[in-house]
Protein backbone atom coordinates (compact mmCIF):
# COMPACT_ATOMS: atom_id res chain seq x y z
CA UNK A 1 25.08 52.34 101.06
CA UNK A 2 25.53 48.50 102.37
CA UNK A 3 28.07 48.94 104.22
CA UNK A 4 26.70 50.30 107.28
CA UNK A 5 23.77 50.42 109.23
CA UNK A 6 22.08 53.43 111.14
CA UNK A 7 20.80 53.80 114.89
CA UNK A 8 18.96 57.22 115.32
CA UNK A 9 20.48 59.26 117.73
CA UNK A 10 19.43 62.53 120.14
CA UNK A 11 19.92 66.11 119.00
CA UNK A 12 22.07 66.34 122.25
CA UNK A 13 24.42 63.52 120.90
CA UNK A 14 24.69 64.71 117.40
CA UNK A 15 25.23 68.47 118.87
CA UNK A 16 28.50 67.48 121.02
CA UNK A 17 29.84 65.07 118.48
CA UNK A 18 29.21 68.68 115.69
CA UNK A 19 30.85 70.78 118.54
CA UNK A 20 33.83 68.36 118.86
CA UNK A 21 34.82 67.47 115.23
CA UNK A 22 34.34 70.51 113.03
CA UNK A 23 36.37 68.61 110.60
CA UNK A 24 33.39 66.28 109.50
CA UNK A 25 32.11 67.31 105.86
CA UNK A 26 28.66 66.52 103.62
CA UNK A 27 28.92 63.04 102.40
CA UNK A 28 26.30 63.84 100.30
CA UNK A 29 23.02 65.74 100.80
CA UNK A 30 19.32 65.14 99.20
CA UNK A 31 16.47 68.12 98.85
CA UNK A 32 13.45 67.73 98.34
CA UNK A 33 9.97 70.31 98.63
CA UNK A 34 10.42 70.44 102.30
CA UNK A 35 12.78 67.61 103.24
CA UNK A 36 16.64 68.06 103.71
CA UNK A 37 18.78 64.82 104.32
CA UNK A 38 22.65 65.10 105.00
CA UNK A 39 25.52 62.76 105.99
CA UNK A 40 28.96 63.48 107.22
CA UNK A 41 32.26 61.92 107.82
CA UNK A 42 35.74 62.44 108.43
CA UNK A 43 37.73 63.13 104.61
CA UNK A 44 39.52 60.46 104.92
CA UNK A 45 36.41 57.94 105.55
CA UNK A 46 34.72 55.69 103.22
CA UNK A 47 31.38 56.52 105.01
CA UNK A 48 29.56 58.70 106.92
CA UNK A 49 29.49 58.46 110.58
CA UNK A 50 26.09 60.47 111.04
CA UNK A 51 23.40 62.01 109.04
CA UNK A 52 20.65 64.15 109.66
CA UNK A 53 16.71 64.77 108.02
CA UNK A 54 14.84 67.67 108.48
CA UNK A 55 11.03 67.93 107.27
CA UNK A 56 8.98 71.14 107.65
CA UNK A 57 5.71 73.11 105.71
CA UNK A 58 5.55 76.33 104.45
CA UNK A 59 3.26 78.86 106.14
CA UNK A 60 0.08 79.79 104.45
CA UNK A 61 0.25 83.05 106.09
CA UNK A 62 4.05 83.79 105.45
CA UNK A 63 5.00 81.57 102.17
CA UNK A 64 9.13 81.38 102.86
CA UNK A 65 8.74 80.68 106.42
CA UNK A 66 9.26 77.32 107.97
CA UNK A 67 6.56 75.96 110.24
CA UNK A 68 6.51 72.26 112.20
CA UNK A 69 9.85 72.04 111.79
CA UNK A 70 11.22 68.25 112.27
CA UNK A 71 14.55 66.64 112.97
CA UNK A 72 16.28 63.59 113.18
CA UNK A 73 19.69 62.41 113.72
CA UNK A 74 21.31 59.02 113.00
CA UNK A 75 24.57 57.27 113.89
CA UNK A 76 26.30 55.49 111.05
CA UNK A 77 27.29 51.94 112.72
CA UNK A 78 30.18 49.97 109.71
CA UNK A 79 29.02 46.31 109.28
CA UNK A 80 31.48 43.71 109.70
CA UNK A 81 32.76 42.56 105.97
CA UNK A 82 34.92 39.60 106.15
CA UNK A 83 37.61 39.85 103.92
CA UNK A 84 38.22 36.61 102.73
CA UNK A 85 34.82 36.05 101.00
CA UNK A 86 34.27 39.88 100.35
CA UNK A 87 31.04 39.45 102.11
């Protein structure tokens, strides 16, 4: 989406801001073999304010279990648009 940027973010930030606005729904969501990538926002947004990735492998040992679990969280920053030109 162009019309905002992302900063990545701790799993302590993105935890409290979860905790404190339950109200935030999927944007939209992407899987993958072993790669899960979400965004939320408020309903009433026109886009996300944070999304999230999380990468992993299957264990040879124990097929459906996760191993090297990753995670990353981003902040979704709006980029100035100035009206008058639409740009």
């Amino acid at each position: 989406m162009s019309d905002y940027r992302t900063v990545e973010t701790s799993p302590e930030v993105w935890a409290v801001i979860r905790a404190r606005h339950p109200e935030l729904v999927p944007f939209s969501t992407a899987s993958f073999e072993c790669d899960m990538f979400t965004s939320y926002g408020f309903p009433e947004s026109d886009f996300p304010v944070m999304e999230a990735r999380t990468t992993w492998e299957f264990s040879s040992e124990r097929p459906s279990h996760r191993v090297n679990e990753q995670h990353r969280y981003w902040l979704c920053l709006p980029i100035e648009q100035d009206w008058e030109t639409g740009t």
